[in-house]
N, C-alpha and C. Protein backbone atom coordinates (compact mmCIF):
# COMPACT_ATOMS: atom_id res chain seq x y z
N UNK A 1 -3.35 15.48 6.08
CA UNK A 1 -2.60 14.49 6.85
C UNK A 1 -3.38 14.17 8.12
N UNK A 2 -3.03 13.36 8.63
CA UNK A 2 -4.16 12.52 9.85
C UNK A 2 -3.03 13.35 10.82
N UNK A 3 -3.74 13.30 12.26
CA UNK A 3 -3.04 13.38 13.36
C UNK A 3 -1.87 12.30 13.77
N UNK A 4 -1.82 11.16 13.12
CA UNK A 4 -1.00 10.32 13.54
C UNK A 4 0.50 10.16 12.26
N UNK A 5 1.41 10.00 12.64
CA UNK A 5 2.31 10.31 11.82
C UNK A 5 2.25 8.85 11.31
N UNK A 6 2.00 8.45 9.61
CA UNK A 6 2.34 7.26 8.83
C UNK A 6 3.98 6.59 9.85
N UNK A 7 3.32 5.29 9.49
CA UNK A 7 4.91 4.31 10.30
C UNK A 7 4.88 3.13 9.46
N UNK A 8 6.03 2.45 8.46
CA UNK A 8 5.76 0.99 7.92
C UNK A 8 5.03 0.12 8.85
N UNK A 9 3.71 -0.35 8.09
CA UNK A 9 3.28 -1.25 8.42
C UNK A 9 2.16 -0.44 8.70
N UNK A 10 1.78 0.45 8.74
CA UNK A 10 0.76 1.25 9.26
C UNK A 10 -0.21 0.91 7.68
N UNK A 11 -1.72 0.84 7.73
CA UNK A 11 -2.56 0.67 6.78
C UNK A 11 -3.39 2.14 6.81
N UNK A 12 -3.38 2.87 5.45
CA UNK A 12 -4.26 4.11 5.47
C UNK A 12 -5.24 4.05 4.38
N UNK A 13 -6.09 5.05 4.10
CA UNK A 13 -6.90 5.24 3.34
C UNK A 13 -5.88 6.73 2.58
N UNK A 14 -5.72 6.04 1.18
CA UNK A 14 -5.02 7.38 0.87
C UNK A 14 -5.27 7.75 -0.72
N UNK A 15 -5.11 8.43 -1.18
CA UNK A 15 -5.87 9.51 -2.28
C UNK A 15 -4.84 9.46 -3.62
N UNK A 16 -4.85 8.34 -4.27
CA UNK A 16 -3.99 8.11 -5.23
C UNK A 16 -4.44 9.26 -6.36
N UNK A 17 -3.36 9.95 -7.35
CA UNK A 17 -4.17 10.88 -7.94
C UNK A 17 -3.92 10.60 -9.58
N UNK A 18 -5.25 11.37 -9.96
CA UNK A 18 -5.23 11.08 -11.41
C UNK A 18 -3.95 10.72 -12.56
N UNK A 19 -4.06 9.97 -13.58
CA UNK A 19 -3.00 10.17 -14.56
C UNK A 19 -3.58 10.44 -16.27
N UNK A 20 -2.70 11.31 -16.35
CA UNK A 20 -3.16 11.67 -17.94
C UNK A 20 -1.99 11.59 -18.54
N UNK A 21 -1.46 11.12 -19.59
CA UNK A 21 -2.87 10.29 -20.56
C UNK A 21 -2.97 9.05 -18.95
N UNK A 22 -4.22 7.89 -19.51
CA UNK A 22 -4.28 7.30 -18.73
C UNK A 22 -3.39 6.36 -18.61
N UNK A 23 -3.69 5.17 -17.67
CA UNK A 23 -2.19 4.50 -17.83
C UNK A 23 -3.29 2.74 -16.89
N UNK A 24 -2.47 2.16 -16.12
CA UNK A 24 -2.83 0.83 -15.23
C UNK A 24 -2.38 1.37 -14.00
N UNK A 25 -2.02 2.62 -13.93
CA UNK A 25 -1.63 3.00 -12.22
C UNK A 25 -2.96 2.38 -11.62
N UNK A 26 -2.75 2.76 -10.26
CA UNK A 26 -3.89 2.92 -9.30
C UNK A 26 -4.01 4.52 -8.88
N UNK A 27 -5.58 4.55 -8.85
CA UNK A 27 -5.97 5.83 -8.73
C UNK A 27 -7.10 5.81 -7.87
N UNK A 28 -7.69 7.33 -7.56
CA UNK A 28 -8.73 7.30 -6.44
C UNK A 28 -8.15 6.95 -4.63
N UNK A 29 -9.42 7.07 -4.29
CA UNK A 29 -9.19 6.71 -3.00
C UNK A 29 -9.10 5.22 -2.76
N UNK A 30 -8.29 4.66 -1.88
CA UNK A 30 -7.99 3.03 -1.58
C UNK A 30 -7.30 3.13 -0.37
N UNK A 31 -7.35 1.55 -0.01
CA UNK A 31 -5.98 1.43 0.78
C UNK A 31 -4.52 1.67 0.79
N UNK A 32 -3.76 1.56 1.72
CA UNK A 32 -2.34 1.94 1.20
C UNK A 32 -1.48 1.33 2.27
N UNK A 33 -0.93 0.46 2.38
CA UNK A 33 0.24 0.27 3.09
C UNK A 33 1.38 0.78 3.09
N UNK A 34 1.92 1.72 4.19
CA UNK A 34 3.49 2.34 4.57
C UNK A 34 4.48 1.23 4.37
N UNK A 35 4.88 1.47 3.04
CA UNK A 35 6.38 0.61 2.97
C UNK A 35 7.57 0.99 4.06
N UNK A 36 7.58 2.72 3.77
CA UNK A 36 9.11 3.22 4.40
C UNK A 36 8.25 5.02 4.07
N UNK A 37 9.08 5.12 5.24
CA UNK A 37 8.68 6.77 5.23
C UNK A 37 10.19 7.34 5.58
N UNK A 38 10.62 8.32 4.34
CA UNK A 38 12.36 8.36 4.61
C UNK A 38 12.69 9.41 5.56
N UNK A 39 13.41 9.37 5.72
CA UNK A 39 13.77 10.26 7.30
C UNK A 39 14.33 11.40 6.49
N UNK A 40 14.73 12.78 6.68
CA UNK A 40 14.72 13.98 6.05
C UNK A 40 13.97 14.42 4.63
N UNK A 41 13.13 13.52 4.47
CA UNK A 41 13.24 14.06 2.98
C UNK A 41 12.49 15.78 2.39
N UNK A 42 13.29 16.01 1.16
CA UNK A 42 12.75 17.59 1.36
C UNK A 42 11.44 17.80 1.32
N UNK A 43 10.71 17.07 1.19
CA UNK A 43 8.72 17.28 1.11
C UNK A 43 8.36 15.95 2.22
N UNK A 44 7.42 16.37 2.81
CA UNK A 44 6.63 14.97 3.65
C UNK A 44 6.26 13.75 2.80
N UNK A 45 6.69 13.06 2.39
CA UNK A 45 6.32 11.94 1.30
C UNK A 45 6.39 10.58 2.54
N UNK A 46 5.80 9.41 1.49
CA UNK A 46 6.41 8.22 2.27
C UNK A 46 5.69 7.10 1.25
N UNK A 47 6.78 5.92 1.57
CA UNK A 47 6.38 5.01 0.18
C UNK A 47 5.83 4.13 0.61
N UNK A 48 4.60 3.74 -0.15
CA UNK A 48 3.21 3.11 -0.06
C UNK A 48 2.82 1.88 -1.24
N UNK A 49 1.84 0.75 -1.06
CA UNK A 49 1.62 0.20 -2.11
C UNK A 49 0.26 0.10 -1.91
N UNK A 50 -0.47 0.63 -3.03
CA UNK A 50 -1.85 0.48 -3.29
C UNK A 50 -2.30 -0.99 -3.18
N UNK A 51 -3.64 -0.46 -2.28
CA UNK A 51 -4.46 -2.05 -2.72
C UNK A 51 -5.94 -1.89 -3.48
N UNK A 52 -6.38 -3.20 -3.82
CA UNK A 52 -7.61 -3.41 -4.34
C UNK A 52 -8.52 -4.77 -4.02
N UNK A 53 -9.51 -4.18 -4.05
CA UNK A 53 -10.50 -5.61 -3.38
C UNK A 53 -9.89 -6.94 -4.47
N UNK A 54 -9.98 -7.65 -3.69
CA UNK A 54 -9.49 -9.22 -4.27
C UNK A 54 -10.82 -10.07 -4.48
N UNK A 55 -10.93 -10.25 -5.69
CA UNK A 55 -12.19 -11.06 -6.04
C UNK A 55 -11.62 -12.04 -7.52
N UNK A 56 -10.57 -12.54 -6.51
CA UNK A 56 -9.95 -13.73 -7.56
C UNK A 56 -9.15 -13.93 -8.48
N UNK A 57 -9.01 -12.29 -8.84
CA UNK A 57 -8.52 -12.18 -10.09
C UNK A 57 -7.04 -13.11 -10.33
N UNK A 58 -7.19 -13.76 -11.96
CA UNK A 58 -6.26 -14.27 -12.63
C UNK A 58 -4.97 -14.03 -12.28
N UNK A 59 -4.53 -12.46 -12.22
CA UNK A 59 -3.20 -11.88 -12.41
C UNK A 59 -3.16 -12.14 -11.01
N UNK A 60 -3.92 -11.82 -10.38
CA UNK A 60 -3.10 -12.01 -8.91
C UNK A 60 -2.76 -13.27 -8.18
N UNK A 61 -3.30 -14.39 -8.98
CA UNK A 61 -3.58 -15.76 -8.30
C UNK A 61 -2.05 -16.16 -9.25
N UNK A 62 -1.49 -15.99 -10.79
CA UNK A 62 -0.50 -16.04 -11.42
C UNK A 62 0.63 -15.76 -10.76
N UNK A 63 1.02 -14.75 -9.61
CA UNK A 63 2.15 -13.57 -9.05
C UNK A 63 1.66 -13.93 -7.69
N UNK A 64 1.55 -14.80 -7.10
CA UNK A 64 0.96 -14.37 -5.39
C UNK A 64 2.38 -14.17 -4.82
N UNK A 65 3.38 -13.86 -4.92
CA UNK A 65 4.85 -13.22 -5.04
C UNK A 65 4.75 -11.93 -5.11
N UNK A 66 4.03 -11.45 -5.67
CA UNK A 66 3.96 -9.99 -6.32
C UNK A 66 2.54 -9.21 -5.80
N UNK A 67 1.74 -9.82 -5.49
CA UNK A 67 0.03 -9.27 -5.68
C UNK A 67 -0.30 -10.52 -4.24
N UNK A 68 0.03 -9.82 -2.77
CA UNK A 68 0.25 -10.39 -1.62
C UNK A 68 -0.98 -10.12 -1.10
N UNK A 69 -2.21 -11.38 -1.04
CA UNK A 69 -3.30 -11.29 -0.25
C UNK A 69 -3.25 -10.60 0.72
N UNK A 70 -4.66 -9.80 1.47
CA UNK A 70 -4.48 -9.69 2.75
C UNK A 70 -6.51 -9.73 2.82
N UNK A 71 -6.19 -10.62 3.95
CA UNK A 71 -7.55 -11.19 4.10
C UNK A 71 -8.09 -9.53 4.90
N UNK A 72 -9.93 -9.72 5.07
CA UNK A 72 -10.11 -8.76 5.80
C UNK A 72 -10.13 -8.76 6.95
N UNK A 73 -9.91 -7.60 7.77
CA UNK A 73 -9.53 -7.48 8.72
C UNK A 73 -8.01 -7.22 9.52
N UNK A 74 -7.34 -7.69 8.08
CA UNK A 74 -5.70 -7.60 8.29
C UNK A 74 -5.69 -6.11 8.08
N UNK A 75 -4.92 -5.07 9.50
CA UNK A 75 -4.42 -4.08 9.53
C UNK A 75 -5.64 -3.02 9.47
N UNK A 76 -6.53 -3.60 9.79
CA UNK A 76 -8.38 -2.84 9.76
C UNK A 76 -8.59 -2.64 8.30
N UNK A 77 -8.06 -3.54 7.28
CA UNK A 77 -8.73 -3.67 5.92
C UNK A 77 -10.21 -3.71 6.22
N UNK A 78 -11.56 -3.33 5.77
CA UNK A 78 -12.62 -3.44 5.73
C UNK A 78 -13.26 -4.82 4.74
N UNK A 79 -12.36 -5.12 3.86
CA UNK A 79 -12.58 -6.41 2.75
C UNK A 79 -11.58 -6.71 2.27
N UNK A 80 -11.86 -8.28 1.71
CA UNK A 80 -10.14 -9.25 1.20
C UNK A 80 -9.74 -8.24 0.68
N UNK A 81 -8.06 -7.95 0.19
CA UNK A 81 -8.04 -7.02 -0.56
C UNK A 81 -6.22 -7.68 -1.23
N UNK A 82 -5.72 -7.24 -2.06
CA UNK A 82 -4.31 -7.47 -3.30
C UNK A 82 -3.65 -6.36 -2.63
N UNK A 83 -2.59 -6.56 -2.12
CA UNK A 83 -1.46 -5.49 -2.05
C UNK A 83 -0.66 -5.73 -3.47
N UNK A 84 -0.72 -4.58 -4.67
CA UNK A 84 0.01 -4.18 -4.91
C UNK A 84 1.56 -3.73 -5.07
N UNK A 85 2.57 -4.76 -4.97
CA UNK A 85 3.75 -4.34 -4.94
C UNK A 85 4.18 -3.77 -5.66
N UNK A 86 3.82 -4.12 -7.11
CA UNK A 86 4.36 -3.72 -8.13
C UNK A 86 4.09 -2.33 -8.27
N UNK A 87 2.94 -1.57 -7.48
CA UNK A 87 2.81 0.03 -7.90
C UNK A 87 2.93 0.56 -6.64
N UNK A 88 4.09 0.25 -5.65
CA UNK A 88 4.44 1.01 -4.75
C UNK A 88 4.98 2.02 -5.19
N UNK A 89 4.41 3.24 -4.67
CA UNK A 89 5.09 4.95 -4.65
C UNK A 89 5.48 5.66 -3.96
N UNK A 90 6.31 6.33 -4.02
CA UNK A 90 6.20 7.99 -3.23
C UNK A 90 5.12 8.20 -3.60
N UNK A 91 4.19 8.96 -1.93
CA UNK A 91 2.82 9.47 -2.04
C UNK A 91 3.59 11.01 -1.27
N UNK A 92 2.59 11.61 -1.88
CA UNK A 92 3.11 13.43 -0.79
C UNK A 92 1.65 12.79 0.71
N UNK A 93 3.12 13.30 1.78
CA UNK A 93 2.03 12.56 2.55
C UNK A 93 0.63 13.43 3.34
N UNK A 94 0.43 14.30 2.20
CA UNK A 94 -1.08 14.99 2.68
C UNK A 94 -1.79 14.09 2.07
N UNK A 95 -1.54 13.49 0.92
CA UNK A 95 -2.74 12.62 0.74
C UNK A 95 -3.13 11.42 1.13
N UNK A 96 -2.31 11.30 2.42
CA UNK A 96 -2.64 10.27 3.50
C UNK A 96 -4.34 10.27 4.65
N UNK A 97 -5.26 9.63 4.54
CA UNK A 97 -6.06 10.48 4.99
C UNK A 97 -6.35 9.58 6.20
N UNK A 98 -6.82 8.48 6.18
CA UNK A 98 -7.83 7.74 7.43
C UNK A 98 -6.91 6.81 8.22
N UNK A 99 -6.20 6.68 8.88
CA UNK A 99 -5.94 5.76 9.45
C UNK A 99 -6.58 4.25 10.25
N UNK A 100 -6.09 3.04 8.92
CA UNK A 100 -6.78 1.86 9.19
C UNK A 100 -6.82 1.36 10.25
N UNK A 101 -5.21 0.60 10.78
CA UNK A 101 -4.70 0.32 11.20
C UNK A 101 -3.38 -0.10 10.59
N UNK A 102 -2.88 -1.48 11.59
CA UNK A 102 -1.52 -1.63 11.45
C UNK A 102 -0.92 -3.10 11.19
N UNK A 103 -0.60 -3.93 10.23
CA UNK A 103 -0.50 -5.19 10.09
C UNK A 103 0.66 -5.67 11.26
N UNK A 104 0.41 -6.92 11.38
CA UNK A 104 1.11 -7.34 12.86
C UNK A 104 2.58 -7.52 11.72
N UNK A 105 3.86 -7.48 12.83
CA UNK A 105 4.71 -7.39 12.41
C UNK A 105 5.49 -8.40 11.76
N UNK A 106 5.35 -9.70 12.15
CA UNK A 106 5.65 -11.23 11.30
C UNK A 106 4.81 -11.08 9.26
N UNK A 107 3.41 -10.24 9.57
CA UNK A 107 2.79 -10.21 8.12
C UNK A 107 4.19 -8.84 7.41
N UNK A 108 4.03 -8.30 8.20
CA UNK A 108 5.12 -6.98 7.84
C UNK A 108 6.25 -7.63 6.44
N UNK A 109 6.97 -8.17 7.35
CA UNK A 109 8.04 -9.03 7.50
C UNK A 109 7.81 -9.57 6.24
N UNK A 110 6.98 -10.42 5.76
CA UNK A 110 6.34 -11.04 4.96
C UNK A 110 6.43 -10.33 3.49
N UNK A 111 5.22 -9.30 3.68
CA UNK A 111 5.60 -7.99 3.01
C UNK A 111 6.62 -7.45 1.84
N UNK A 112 7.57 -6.58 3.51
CA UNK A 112 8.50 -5.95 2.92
C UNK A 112 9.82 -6.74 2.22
N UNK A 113 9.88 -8.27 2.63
CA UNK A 113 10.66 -9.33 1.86
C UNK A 113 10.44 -9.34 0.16
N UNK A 114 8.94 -9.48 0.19
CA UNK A 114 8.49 -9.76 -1.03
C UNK A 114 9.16 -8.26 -2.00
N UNK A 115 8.74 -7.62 -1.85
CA UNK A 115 8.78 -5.93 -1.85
C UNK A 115 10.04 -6.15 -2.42
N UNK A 116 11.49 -6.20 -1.37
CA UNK A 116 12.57 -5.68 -1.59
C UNK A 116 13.10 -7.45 -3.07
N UNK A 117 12.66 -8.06 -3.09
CA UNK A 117 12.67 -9.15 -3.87
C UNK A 117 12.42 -8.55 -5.26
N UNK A 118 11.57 -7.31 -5.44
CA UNK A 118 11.53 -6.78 -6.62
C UNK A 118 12.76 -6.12 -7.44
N UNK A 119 13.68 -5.83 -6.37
CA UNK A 119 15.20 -4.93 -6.86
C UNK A 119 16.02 -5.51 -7.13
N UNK A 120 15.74 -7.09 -6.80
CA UNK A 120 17.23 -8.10 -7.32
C UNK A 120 16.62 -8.58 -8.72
């Protein structure tokens, strides 16, 4: 875990972990945006949505509802990159590692709309 405690909206470098059999998760190390980090919960967890460099792809240009650009530099992304909504998780939050930064709070907003748009 980093010295700084994960906060929604906060951007990390975090350690998605293997799946067997395999599957379309996201895995490895990536970005991760703090959806919600729940207040008591019995293990340090907090829910996150993987990203991946954006280089156009089809599916994401089909769903831009679902698969929410973020140019670089948004939230100290290092390159364009796809937020992932659709494979937001509980992460255990040791495998939170680098702290990016933090998307301004109007993109937040933006975001976590889209996000909660998935449950209706």
């Amino acid at each position: 875990m980093t010295s700084r405690d994960p906060r929604p909206g906060d951007i990390f470098l975090a350690v998605f972990p293997e799946h067997d059999p395999r599957g379309h998760e996201q895995e490895g190390v990536r970005p991760a945006l703090v959806l919600a980090v729940p207040a008591k919960p019995r293990f340090p967890v907090l829910v996150a949505a993987p990203m991946t460099t954006d280089r156009a792809q089809p599916w994401a240009q089909a769903a831009p509802h679902l698969y929410l650009r973020m140019p670089k530099g948004s939230g100290g992304l290092p390159v364009d990159s796809i937020m992932l909504l659709d494979q937001a998780r509980s992460l255990d939050a040791e495998r939170v590692r680098r702290h990016l930064g933090t998307l301004d709070p109007k993109v937040l907003d933006r975001v976590l709309t889209a996000w909660l748009a998935l449950f209706r």
